[in-house]
N, C-alpha and C. Protein backbone atom coordinates (compact mmCIF):
# COMPACT_ATOMS: atom_id res chain seq x y z
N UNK A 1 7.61 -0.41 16.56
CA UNK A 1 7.40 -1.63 15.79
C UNK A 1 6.04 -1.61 15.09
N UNK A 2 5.29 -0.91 15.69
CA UNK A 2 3.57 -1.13 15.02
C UNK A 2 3.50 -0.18 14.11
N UNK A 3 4.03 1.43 14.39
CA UNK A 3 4.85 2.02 12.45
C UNK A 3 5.04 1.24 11.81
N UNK A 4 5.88 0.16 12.05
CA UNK A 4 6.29 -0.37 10.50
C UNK A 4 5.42 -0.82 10.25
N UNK A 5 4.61 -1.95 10.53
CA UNK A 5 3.22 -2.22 10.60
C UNK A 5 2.56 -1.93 9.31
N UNK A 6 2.57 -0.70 9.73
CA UNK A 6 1.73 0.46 8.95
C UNK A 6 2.31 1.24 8.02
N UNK A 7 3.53 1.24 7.97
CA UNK A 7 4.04 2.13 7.08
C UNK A 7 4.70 0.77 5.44
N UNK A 8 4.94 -0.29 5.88
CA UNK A 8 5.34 -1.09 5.21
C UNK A 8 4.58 -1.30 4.07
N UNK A 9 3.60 -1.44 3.99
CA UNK A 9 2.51 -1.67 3.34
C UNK A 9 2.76 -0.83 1.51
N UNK A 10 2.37 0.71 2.32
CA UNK A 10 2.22 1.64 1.17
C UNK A 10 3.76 1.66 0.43
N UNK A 11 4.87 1.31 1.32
CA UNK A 11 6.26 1.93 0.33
C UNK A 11 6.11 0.85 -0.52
N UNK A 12 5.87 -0.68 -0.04
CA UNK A 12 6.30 -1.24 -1.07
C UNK A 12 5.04 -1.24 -1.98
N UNK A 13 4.17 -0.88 -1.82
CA UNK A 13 3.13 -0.32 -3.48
C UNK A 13 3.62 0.71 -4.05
N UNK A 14 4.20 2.10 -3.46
CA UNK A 14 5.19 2.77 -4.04
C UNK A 14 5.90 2.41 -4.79
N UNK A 15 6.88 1.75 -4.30
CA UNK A 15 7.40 1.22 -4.85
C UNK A 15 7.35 0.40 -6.07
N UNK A 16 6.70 -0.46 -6.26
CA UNK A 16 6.17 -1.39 -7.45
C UNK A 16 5.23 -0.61 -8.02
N UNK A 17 4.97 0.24 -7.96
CA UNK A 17 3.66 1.50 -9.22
C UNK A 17 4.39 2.71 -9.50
N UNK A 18 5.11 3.38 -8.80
CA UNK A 18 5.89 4.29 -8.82
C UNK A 18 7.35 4.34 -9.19
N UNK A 19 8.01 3.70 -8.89
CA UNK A 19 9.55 3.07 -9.35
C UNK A 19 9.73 2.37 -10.47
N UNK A 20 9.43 0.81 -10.14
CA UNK A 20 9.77 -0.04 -10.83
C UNK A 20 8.23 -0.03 -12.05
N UNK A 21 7.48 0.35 -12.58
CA UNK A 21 6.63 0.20 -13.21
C UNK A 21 6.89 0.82 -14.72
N UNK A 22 7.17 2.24 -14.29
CA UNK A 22 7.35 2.96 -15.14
C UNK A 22 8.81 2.08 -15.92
N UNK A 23 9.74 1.58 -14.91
CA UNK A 23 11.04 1.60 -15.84
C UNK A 23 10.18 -0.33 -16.42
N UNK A 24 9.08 -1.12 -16.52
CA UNK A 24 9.19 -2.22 -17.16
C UNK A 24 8.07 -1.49 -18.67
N UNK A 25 7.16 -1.00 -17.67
CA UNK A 25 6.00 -0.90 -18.45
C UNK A 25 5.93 0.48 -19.24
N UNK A 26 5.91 1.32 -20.03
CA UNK A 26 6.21 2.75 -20.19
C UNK A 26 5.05 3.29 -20.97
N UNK A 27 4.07 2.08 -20.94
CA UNK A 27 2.76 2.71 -22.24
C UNK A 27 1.65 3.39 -20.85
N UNK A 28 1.73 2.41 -19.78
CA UNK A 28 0.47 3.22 -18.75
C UNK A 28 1.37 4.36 -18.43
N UNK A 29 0.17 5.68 -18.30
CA UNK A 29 0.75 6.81 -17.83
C UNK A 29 0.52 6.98 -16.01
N UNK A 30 1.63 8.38 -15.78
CA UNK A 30 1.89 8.59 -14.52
C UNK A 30 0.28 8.34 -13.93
N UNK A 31 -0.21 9.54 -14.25
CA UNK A 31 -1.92 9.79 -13.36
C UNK A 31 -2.36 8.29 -13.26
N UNK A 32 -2.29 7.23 -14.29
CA UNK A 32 -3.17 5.96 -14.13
C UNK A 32 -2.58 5.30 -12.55
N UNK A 33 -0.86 5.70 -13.18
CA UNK A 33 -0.19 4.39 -11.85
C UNK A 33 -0.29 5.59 -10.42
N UNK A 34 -0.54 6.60 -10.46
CA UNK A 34 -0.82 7.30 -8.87
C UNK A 34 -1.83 7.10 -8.41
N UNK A 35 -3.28 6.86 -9.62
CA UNK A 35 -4.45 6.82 -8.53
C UNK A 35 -4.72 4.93 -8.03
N UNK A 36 -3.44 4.15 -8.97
CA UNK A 36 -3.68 2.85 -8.62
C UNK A 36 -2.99 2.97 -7.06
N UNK A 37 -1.76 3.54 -7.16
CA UNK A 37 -0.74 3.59 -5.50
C UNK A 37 -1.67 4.37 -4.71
N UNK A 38 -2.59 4.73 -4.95
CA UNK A 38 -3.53 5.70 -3.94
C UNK A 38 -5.16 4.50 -3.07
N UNK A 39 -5.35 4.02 -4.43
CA UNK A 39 -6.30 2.96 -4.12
C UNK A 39 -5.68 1.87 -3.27
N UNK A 40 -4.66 1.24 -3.80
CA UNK A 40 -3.73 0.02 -3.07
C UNK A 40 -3.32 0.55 -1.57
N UNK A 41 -2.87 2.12 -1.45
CA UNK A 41 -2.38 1.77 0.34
C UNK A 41 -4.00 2.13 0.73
N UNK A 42 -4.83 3.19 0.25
CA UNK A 42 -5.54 3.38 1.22
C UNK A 42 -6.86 1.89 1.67
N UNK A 43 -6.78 0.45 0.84
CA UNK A 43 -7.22 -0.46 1.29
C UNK A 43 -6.17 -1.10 2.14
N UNK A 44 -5.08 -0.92 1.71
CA UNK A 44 -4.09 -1.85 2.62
C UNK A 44 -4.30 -1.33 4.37
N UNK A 45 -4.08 0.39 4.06
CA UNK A 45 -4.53 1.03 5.66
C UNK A 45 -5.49 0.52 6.27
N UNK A 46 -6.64 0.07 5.38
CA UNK A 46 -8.08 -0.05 6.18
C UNK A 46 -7.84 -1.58 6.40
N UNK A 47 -7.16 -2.31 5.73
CA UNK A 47 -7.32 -3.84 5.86
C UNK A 47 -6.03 -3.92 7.25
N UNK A 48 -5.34 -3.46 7.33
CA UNK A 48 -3.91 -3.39 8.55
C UNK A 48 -4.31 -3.07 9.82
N UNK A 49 -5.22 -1.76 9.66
CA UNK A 49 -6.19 -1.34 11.03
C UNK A 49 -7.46 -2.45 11.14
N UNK A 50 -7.95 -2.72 10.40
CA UNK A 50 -8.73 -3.79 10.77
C UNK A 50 -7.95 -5.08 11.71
N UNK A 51 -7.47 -5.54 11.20
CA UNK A 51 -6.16 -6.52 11.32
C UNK A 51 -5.69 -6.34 12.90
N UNK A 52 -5.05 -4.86 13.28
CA UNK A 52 -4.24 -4.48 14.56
C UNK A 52 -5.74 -4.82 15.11
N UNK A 53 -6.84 -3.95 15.02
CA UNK A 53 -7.65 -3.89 16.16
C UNK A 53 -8.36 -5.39 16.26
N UNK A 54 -8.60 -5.96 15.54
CA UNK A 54 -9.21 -7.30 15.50
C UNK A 54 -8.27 -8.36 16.11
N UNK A 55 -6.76 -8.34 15.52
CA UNK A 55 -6.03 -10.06 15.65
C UNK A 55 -5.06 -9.04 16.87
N UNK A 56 -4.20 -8.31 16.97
CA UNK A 56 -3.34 -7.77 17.82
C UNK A 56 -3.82 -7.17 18.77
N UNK A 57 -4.77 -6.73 19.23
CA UNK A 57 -5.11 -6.40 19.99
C UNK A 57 -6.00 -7.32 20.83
N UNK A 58 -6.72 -8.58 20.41
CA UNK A 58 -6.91 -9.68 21.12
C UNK A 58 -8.35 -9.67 21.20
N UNK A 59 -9.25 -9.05 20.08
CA UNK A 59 -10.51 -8.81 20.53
C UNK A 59 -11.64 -9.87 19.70
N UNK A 60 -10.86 -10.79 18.61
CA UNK A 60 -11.07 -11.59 17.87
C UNK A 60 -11.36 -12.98 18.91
């Protein structure tokens, strides 16, 4: 259960920069929308682990 957690995060930025972006938007190029899906999970990771160890784990 705490995978998904963690894994939820990045598909659906995948998802919405990688998938569905290209088919609304078609003028930004690939490289722009990979290093945006790269920036978006790797804060989401740091904000989720913050999150587990702070609120789920009970140390807050």
């Amino acid at each position: 259960m705490i995978i998904l957690f963690f894994l939820a995060g990045p598909i659906i930025i995948a998802i919405g920069n990688l998938v569905l972006g290209p088919i609304f938007n078609k003028k930004i190029p690939m490289n722009v929308r990979f290093r945006a899906f790269m920036i978006g999970s790797t804060i989401y990771l740091i904000t989720a682990y913050l999150c587990y160890i702070l609120v789920l784990k009970g140390k807050l």
